[in-house]
PDB file of N, CA and C in Angstrom:
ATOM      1  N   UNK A   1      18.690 -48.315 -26.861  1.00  0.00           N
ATOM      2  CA  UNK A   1      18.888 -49.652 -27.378  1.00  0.00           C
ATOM      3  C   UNK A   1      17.702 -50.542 -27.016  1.00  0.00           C
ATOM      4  N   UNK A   2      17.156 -51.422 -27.797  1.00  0.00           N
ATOM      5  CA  UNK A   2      16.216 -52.251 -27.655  1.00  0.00           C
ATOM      6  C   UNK A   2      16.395 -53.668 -27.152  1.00  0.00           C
ATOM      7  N   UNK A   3      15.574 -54.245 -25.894  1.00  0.00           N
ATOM      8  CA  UNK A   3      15.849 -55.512 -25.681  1.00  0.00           C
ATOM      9  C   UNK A   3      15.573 -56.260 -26.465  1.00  0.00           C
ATOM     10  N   UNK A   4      16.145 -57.374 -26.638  1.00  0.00           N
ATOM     11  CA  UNK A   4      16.198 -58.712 -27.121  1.00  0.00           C
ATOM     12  C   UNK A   4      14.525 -59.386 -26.620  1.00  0.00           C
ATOM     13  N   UNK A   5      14.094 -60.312 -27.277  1.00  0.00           N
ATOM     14  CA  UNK A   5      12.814 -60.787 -26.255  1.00  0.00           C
ATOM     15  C   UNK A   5      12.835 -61.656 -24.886  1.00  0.00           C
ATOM     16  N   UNK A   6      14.221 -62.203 -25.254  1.00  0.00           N
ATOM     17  CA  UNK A   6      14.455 -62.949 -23.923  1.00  0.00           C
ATOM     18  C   UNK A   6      14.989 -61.952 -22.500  1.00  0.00           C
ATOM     19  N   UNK A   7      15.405 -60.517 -22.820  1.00  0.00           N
ATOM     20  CA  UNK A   7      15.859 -59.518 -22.141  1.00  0.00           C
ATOM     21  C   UNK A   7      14.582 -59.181 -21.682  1.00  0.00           C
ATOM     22  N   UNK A   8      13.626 -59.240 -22.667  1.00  0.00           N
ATOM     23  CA  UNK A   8      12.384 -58.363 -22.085  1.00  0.00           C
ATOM     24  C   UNK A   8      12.008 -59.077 -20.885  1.00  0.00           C
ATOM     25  N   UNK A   9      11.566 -60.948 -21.274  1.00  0.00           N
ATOM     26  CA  UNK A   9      10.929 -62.007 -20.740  1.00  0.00           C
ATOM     27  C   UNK A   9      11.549 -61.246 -19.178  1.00  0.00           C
ATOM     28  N   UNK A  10      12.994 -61.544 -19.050  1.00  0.00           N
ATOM     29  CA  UNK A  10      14.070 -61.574 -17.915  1.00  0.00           C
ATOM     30  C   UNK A  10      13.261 -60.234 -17.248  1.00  0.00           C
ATOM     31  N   UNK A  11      13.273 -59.230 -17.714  1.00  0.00           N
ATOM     32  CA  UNK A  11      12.998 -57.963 -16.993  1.00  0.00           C
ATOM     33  C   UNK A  11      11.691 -57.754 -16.242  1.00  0.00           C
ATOM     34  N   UNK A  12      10.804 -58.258 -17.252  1.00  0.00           N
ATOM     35  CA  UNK A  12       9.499 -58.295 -17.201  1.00  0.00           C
ATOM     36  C   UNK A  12       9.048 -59.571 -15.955  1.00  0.00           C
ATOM     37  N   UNK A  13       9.836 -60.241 -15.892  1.00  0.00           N
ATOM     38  CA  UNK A  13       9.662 -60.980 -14.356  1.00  0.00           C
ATOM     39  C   UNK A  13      10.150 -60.665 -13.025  1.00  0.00           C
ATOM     40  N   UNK A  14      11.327 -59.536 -13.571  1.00  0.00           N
ATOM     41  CA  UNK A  14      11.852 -59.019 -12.277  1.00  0.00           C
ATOM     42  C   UNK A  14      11.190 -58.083 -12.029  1.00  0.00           C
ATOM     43  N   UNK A  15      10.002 -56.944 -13.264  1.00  0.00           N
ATOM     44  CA  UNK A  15       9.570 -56.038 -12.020  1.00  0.00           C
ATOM     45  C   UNK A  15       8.120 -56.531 -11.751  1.00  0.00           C
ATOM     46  N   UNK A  16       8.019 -57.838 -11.786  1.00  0.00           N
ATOM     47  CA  UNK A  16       7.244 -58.752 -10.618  1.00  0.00           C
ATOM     48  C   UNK A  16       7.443 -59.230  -9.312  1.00  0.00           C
ATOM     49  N   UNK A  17       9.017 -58.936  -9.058  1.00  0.00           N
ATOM     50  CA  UNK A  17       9.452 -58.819  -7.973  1.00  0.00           C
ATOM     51  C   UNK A  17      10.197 -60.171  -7.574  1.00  0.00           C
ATOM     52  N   UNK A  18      10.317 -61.145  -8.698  1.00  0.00           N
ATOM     53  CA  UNK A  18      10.917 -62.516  -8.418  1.00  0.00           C
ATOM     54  C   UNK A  18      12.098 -62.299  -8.492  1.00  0.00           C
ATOM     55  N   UNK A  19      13.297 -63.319  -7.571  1.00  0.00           N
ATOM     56  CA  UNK A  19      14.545 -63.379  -7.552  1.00  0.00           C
ATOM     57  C   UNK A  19      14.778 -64.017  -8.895  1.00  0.00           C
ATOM     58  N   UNK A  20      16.431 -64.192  -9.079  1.00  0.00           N
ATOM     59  CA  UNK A  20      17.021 -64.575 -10.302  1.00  0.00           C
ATOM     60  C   UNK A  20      16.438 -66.079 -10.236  1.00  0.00           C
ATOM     61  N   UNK A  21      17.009 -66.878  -9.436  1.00  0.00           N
ATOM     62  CA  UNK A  21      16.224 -68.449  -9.585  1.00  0.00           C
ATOM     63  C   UNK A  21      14.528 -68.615  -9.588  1.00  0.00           C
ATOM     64  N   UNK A  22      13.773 -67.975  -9.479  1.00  0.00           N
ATOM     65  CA  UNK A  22      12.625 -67.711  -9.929  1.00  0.00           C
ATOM     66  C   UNK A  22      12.588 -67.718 -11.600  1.00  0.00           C
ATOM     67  N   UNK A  23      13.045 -66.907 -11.622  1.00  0.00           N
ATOM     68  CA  UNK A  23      12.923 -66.467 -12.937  1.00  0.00           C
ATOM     69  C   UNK A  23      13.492 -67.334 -13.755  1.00  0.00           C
ATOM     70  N   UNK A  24      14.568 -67.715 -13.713  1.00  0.00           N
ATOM     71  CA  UNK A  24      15.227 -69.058 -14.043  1.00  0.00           C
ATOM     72  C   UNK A  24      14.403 -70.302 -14.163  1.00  0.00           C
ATOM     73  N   UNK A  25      13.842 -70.782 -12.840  1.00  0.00           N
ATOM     74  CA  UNK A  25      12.984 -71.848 -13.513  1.00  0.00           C
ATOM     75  C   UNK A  25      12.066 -71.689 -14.069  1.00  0.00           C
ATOM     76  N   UNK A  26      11.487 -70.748 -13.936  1.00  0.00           N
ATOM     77  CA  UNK A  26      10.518 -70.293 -15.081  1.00  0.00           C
ATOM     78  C   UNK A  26      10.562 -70.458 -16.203  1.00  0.00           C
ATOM     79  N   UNK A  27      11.762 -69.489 -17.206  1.00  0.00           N
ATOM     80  CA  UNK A  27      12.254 -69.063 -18.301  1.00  0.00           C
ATOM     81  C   UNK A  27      12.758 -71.067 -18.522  1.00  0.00           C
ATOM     82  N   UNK A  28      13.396 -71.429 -17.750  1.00  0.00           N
ATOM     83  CA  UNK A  28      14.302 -72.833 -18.221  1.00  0.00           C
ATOM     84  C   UNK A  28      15.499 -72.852 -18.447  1.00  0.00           C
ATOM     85  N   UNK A  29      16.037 -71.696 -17.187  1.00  0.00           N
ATOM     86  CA  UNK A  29      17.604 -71.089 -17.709  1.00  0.00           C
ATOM     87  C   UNK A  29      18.116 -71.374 -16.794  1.00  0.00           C
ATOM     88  N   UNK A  30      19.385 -71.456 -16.536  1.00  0.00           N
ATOM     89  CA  UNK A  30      20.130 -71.816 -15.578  1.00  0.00           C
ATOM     90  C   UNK A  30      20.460 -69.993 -14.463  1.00  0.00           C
ATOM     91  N   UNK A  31      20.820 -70.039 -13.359  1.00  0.00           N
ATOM     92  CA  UNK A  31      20.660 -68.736 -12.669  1.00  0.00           C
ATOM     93  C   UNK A  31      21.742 -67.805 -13.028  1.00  0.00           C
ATOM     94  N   UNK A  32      22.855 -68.417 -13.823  1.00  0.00           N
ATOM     95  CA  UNK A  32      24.028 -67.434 -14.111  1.00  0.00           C
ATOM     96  C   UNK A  32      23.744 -67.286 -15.730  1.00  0.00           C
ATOM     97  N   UNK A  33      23.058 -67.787 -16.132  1.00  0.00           N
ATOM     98  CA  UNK A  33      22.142 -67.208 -17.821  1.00  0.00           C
ATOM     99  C   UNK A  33      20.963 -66.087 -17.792  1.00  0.00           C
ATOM    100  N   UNK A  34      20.503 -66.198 -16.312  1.00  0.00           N
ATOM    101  CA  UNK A  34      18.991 -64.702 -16.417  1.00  0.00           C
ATOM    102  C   UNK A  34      20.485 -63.733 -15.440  1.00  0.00           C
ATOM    103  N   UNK A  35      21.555 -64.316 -14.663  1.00  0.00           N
ATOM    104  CA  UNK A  35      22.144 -62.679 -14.443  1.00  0.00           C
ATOM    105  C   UNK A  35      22.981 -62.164 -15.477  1.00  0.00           C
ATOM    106  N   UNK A  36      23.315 -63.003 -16.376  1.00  0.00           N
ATOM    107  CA  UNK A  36      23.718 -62.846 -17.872  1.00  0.00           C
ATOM    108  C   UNK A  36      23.671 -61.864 -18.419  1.00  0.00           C
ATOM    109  N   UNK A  37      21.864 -61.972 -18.088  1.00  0.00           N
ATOM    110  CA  UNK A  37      20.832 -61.299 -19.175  1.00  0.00           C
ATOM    111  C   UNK A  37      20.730 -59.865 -18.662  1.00  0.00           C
ATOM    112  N   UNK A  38      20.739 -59.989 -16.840  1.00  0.00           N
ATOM    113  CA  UNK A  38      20.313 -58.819 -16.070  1.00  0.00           C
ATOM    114  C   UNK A  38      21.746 -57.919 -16.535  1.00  0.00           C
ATOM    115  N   UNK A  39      22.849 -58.656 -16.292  1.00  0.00           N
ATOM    116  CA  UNK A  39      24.037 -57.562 -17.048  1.00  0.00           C
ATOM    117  C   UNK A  39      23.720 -56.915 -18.347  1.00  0.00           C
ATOM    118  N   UNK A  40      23.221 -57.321 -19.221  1.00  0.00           N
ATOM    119  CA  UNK A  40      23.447 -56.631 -20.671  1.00  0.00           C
ATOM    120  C   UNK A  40      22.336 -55.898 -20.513  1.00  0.00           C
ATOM    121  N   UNK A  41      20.836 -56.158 -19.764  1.00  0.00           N
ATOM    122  CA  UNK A  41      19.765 -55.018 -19.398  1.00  0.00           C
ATOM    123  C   UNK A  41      20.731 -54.021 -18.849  1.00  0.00           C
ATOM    124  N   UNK A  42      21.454 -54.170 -17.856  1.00  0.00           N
ATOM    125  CA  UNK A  42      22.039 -52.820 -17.091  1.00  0.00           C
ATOM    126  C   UNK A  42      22.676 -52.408 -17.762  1.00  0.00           C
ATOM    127  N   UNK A  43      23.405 -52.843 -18.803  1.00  0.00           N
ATOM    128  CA  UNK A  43      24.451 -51.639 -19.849  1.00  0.00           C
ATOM    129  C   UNK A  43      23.465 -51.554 -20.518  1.00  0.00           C
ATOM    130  N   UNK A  44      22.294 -51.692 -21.418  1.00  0.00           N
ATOM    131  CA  UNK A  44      21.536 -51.331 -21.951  1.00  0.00           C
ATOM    132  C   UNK A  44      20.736 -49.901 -21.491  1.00  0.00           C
ATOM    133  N   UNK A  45      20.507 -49.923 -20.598  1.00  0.00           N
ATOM    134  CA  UNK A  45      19.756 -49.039 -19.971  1.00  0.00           C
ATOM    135  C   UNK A  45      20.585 -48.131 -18.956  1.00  0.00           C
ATOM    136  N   UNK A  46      21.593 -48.361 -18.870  1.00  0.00           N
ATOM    137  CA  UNK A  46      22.492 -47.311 -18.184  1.00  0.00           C
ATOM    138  C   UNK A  46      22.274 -47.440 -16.447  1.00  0.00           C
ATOM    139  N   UNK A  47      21.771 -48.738 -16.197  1.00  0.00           N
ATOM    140  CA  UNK A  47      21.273 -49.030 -14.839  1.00  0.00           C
ATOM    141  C   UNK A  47      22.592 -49.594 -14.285  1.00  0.00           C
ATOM    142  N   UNK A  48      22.400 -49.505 -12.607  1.00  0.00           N
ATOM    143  CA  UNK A  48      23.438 -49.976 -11.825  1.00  0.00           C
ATOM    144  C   UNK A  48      22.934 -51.220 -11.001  1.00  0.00           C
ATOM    145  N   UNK A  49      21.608 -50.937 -10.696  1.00  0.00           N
ATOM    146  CA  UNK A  49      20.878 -52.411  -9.880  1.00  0.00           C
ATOM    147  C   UNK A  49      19.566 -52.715 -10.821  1.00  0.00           C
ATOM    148  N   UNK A  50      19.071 -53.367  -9.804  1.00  0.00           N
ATOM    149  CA  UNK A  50      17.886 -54.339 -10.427  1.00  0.00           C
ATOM    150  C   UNK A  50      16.451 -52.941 -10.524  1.00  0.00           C
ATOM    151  N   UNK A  51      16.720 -52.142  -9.317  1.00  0.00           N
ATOM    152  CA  UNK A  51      15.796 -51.217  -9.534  1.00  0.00           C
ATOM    153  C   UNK A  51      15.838 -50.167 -10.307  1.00  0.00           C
ATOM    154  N   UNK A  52      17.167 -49.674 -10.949  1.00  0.00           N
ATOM    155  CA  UNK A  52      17.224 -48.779 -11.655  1.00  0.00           C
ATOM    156  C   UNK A  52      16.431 -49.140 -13.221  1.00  0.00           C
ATOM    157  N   UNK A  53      17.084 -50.658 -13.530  1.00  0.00           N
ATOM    158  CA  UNK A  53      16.805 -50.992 -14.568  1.00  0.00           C
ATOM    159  C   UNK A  53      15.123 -51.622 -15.027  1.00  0.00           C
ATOM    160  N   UNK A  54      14.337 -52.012 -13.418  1.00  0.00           N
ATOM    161  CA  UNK A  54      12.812 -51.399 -13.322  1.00  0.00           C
ATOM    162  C   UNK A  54      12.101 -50.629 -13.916  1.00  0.00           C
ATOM    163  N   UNK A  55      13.131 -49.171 -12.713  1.00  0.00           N
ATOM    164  CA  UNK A  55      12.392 -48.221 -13.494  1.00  0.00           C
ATOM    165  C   UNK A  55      12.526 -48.050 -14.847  1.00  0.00           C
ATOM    166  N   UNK A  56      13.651 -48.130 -15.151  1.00  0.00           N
ATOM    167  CA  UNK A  56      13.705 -47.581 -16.836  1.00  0.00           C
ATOM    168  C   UNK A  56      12.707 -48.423 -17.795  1.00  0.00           C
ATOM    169  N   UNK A  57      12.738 -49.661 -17.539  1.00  0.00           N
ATOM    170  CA  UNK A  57      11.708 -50.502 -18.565  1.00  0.00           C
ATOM    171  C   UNK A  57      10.230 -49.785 -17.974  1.00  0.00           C
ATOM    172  N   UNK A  58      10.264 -49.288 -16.706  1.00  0.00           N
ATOM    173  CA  UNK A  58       8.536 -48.865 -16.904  1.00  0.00           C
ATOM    174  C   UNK A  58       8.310 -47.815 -17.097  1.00  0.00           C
ATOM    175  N   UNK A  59       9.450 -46.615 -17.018  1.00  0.00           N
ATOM    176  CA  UNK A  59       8.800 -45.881 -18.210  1.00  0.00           C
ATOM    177  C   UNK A  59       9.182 -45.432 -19.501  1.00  0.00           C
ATOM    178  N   UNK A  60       9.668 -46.525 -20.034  1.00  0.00           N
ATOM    179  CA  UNK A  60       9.596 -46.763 -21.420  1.00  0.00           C
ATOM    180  C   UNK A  60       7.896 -47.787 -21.674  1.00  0.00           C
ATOM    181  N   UNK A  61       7.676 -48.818 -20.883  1.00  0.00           N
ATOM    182  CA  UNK A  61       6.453 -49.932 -21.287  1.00  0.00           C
ATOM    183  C   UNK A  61       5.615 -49.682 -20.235  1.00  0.00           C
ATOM    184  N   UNK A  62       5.348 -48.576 -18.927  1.00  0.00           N
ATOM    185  CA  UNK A  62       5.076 -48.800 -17.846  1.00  0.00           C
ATOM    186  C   UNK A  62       3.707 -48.266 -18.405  1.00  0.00           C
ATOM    187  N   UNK A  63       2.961 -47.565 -19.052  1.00  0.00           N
ATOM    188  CA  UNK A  63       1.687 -46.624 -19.352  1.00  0.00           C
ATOM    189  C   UNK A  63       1.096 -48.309 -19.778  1.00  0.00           C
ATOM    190  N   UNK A  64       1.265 -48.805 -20.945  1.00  0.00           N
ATOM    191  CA  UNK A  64       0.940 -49.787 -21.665  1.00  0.00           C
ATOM    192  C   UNK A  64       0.450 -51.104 -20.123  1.00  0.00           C
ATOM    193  N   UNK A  65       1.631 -51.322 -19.749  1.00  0.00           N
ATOM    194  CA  UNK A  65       1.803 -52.386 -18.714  1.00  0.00           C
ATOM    195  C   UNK A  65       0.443 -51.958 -18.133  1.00  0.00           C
ATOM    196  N   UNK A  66       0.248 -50.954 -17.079  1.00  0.00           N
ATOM    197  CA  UNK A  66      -0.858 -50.539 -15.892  1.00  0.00           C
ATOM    198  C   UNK A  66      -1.984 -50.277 -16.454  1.00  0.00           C
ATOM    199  N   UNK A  67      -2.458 -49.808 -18.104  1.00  0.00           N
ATOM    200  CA  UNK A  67      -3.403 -49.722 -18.408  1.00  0.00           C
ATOM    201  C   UNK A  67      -3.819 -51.213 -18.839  1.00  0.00           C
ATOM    202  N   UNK A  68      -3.308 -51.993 -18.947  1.00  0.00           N
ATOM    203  CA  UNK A  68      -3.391 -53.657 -19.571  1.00  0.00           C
ATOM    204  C   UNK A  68      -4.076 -54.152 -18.328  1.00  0.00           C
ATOM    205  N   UNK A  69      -3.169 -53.906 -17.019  1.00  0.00           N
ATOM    206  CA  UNK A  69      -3.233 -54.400 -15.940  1.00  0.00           C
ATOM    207  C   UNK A  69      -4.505 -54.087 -14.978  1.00  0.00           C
ATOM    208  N   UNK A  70      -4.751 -52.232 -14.877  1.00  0.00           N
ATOM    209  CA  UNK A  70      -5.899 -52.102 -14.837  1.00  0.00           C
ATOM    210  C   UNK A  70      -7.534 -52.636 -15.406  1.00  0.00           C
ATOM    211  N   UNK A  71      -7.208 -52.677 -16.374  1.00  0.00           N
ATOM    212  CA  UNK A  71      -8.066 -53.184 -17.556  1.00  0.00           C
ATOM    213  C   UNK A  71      -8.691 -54.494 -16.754  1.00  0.00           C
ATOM    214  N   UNK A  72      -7.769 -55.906 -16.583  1.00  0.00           N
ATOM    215  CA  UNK A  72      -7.644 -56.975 -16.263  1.00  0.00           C
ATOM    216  C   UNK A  72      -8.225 -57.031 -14.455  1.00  0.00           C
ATOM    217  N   UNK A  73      -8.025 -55.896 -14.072  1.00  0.00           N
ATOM    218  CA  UNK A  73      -8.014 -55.968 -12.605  1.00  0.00           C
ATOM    219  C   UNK A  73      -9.470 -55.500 -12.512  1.00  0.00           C
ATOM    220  N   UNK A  74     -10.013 -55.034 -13.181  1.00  0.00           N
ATOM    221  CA  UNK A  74     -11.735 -54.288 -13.511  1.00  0.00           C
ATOM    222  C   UNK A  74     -12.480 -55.555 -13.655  1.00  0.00           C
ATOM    223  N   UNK A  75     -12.188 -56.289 -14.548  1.00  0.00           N
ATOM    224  CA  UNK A  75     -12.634 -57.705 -14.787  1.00  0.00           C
ATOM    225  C   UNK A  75     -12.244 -58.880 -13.651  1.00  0.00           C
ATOM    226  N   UNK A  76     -11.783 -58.478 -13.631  1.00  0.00           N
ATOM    227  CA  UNK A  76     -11.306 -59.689 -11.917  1.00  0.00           C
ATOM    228  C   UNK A  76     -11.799 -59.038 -10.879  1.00  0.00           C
ATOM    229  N   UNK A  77     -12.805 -58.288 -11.276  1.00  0.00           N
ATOM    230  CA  UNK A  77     -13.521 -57.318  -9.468  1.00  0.00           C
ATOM    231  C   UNK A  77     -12.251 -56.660  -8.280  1.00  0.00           C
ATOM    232  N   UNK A  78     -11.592 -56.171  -9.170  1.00  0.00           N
ATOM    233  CA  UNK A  78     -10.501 -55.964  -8.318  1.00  0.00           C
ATOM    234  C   UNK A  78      -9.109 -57.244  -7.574  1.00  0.00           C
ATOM    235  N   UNK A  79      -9.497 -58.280  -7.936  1.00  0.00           N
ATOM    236  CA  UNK A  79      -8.296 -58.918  -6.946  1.00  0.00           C
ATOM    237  C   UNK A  79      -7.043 -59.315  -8.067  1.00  0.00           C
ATOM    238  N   UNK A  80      -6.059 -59.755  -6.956  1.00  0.00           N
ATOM    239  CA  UNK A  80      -4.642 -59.228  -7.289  1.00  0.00           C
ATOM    240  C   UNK A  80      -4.285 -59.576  -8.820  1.00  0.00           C
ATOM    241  N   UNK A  81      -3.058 -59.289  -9.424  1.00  0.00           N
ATOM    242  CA  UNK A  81      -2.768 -60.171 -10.599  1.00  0.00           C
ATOM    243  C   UNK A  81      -1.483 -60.870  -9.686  1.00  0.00           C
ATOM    244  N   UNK A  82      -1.232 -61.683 -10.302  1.00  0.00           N
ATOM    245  CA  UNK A  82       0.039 -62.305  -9.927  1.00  0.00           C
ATOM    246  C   UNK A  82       1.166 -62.409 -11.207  1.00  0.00           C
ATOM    247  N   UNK A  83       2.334 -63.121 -11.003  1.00  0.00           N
ATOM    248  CA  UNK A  83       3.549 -62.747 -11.681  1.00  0.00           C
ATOM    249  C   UNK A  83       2.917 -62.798 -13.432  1.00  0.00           C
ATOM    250  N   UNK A  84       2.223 -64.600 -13.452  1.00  0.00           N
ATOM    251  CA  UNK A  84       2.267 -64.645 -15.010  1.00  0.00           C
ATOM    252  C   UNK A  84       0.972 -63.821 -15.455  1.00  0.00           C
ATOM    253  N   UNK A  85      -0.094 -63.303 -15.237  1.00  0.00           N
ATOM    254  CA  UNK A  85      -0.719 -62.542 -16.153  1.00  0.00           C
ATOM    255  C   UNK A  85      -0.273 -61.046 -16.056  1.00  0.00           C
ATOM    256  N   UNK A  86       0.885 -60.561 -15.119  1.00  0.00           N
ATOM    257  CA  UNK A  86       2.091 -59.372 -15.733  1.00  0.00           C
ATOM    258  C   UNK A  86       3.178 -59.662 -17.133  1.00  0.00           C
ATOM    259  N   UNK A  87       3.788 -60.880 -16.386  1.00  0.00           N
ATOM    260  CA  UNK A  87       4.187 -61.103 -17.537  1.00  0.00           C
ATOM    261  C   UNK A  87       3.422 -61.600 -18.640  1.00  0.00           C
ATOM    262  N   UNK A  88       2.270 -61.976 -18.927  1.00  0.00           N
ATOM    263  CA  UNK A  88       1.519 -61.996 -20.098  1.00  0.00           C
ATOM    264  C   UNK A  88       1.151 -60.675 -20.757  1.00  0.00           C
ATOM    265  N   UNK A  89       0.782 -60.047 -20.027  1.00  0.00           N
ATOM    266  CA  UNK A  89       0.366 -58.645 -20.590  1.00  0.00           C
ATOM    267  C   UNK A  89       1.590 -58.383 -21.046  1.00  0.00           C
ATOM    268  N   UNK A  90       2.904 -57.838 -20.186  1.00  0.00           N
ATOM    269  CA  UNK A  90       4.183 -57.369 -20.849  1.00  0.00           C
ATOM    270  C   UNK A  90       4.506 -57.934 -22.217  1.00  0.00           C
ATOM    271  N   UNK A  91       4.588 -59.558 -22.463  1.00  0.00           N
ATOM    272  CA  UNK A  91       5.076 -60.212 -23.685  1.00  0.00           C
ATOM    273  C   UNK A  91       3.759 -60.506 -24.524  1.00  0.00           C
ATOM    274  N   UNK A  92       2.444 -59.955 -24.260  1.00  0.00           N
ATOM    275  CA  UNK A  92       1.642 -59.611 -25.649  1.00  0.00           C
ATOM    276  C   UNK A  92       0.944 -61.483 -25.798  1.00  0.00           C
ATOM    277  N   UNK A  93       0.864 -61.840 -24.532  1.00  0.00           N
ATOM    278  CA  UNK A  93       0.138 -63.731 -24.660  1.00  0.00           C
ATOM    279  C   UNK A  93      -0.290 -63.779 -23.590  1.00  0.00           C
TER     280      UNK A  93
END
């Protein structure tokens, strides 16, 4: 089954490693609207926690993600990325 884009947004910030209210003010959602979201990722993907449903989005998008990321990290002389140019690469802006 395919995420929604706001499923992706949601996912794609968690395997940045941010909590739900992170992600929330981010997105502009309230914190029981991104665990909303994290429920229908986990029946989507057949996940039970936050890490199962990780892994599954990375390796379905994870090749794409690290070669984007690599790419970006060559040009930045090596130093870190942080949350939003992951999630930029993930959502394609």
């Amino acid at each position: 089954m395919r995420l929604t884009n706001r499923e992706t947004q949601v996912i794609s910030l968690l395997c940045t490693g941010l909590k739900d209210q992170a992600i929330a003010d981010i997105l502009g959602l309230s914190v029981r609207t991104v665990q909303n979201y994290l429920s229908r990722i986990y029946l989507k993907y057949h996940a039970r926690n936050r890490t199962q449903a990780v892994s599954k989005f990375l390796s379905i998008h994870g090749k794409l993600v690290f070669d984007l990321i690599s790419g970006a990290e060559d040009e930045k002389d090596n130093s870190t990325l942080d949350w939003r140019e992951i999630y930029s690469v993930i959502n394609g802006f």
